[in-house]
Protein backbone atom coordinates (compact mmCIF):
# COMPACT_ATOMS: atom_id res chain seq x y z
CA UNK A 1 31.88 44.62 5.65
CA UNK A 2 28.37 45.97 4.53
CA UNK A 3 29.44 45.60 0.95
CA UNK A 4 29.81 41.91 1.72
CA UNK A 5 26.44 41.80 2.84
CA UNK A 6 24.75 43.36 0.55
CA UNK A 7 26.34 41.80 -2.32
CA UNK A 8 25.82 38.42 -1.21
CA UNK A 9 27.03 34.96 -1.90
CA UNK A 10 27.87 34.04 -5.25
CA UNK A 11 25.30 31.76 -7.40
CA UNK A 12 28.33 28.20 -7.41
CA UNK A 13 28.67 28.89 -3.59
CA UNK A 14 24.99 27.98 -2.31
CA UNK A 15 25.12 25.34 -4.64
CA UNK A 16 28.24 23.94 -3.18
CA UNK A 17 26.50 24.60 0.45
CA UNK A 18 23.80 22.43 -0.76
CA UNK A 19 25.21 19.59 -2.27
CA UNK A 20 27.18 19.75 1.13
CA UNK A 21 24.60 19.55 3.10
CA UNK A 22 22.70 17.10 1.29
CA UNK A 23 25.37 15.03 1.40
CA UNK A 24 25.71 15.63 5.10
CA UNK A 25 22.72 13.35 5.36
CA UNK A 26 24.63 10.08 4.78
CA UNK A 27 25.59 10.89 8.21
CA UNK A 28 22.57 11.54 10.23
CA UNK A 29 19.54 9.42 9.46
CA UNK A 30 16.87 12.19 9.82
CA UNK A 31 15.94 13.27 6.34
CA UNK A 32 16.74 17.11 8.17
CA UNK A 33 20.23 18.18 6.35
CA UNK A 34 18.43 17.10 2.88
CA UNK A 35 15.47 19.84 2.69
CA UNK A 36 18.51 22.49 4.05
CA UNK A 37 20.18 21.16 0.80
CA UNK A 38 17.82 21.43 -1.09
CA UNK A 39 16.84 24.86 -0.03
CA UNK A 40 20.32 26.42 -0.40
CA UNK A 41 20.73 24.73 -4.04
CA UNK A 42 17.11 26.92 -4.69
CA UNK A 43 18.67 29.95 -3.28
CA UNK A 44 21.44 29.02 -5.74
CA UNK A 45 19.07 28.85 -8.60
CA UNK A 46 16.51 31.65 -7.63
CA UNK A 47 20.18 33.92 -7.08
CA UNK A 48 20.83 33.06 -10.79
CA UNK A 49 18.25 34.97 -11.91
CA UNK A 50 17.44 37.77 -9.65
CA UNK A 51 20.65 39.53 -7.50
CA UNK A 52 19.87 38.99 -4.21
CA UNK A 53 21.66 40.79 -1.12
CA UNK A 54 23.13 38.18 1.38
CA UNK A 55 20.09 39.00 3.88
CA UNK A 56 17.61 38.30 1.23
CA UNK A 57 19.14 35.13 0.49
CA UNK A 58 19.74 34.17 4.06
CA UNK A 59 15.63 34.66 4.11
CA UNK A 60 15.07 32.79 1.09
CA UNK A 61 16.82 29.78 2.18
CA UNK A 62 15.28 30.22 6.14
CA UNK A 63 11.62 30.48 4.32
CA UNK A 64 12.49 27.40 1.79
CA UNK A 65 13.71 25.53 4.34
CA UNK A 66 10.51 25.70 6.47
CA UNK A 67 8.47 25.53 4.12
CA UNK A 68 10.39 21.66 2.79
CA UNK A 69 10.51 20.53 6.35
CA UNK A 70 6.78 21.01 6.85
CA UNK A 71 6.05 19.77 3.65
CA UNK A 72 8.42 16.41 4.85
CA UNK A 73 6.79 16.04 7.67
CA UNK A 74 2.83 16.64 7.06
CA UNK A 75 2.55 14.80 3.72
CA UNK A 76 5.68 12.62 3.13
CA UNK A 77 6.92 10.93 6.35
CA UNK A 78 3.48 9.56 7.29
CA UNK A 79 2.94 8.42 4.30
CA UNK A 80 6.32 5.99 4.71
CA UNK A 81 5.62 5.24 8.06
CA UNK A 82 2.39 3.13 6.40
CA UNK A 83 4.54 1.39 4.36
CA UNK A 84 6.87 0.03 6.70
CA UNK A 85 6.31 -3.98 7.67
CA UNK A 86 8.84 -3.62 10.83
CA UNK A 87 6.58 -5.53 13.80
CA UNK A 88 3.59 -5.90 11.49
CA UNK A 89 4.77 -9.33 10.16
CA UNK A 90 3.31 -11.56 13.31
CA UNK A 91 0.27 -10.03 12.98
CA UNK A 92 -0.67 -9.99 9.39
CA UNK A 93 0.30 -13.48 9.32
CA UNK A 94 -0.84 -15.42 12.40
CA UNK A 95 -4.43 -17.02 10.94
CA UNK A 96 -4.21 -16.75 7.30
CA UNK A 97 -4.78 -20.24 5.68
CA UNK A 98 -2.16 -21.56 2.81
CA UNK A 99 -2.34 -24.79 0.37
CA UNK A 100 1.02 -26.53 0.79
CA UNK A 101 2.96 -27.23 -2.35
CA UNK A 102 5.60 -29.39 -1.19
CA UNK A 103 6.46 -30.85 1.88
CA UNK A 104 9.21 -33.39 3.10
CA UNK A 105 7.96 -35.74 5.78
CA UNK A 106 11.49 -36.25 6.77
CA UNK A 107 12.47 -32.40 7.52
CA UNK A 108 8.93 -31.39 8.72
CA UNK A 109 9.84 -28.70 6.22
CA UNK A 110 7.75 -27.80 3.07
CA UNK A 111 6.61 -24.45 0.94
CA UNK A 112 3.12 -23.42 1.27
CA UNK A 113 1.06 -20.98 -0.86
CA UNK A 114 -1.11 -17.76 0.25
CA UNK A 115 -3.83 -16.86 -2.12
CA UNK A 116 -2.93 -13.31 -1.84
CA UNK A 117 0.75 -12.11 -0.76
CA UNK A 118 1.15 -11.64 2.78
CA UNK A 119 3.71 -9.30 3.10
CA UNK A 120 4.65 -9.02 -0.47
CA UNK A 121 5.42 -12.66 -1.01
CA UNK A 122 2.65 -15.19 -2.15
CA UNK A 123 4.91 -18.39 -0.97
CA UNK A 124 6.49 -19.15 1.71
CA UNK A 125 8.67 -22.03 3.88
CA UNK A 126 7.36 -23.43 6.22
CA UNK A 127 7.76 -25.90 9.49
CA UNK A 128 4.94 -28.45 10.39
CA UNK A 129 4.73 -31.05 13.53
CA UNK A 130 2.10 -32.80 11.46
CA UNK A 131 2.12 -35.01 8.40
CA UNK A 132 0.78 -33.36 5.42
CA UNK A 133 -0.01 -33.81 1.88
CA UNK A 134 0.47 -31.20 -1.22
CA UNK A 135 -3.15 -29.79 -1.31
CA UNK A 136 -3.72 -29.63 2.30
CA UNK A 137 -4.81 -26.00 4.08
CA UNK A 138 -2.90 -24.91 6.52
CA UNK A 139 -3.08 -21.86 9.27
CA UNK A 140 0.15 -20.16 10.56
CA UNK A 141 0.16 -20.34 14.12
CA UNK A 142 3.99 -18.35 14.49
CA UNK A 143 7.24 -17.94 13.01
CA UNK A 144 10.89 -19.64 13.52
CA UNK A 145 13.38 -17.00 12.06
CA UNK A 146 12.21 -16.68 8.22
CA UNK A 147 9.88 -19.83 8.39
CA UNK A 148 6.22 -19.89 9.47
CA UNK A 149 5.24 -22.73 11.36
CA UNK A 150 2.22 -24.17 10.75
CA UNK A 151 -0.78 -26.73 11.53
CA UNK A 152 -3.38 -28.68 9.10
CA UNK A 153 -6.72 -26.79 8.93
CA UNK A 154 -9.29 -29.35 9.34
């Protein structure tokens, strides 16, 4: 058994281990199995050129590991969280003023433009109780599903 061990895996094996467990993450949405992946596919690679024994390697991929995860976690995930527009869209949209570009009296319905995109998109549909006119300014006051809904700014 100790020649096992101190022979260690062969190079194709971690490889295989970390394709596994990369893949692994299709299943659980925590970005965790990934850097495990990746570390045993580096143990792979660093195994390729330097014989390791199977304690050595088991350290290499423990010390990889840690040192992806931390790296995940201090510089990457925050920097994602930042990005994300989940709950943000009420608030960086109530008050910002549009010029409507169409509008159908008939509907109440119309498409209004931002001078800078809110939320990636410049124009938008919209819902008015008002009459209005292409030109006109308008603030957003809420939403109705995808559709801001909107009154004249006077």
């Amino acid at each position: 058994m100790n020649e096992w061990l101190d022979s260690g895996l062969p190079v194709w094996l971690w490889v295989v281990i970390g394709f596994a467990l990369a893949a692994l993450e299709i299943l659980l949405p925590s970005f965790f199995m990934l850097w495990l992946g990746v570390s045993a596919i580096i143990v792979g690679l660093v195994s390729w050129f330097v014989p390791l024994s199977f304690a050595a390697q088991l350290l290499v991929w423990a010390i990889f590991s840690l040192v992806c995860l931390l790296a995940w976690f201090k510089w990457v995930a925050p920097r994602m969280k930042d990005k994300s527009r989940s709950g943000m869209a009420m608030e960086r949209t109530l008050g910002q003023v549009g010029i409507v570009l169409e509008y159908n009296p008939a509907s109440g319905r119309g498409r209004l433009r931002f001078s800078a995109p809110i939320l990636g998109e410049d124009e938008w549909r919209f819902i008015s109780q008002e009459p209005l006119s292409p030109g006109d300014r308008v603030s957003v006051t809420d939403f109705s599903g995808n559709d801001l809904i909107v009154k004249a700014n006077h």
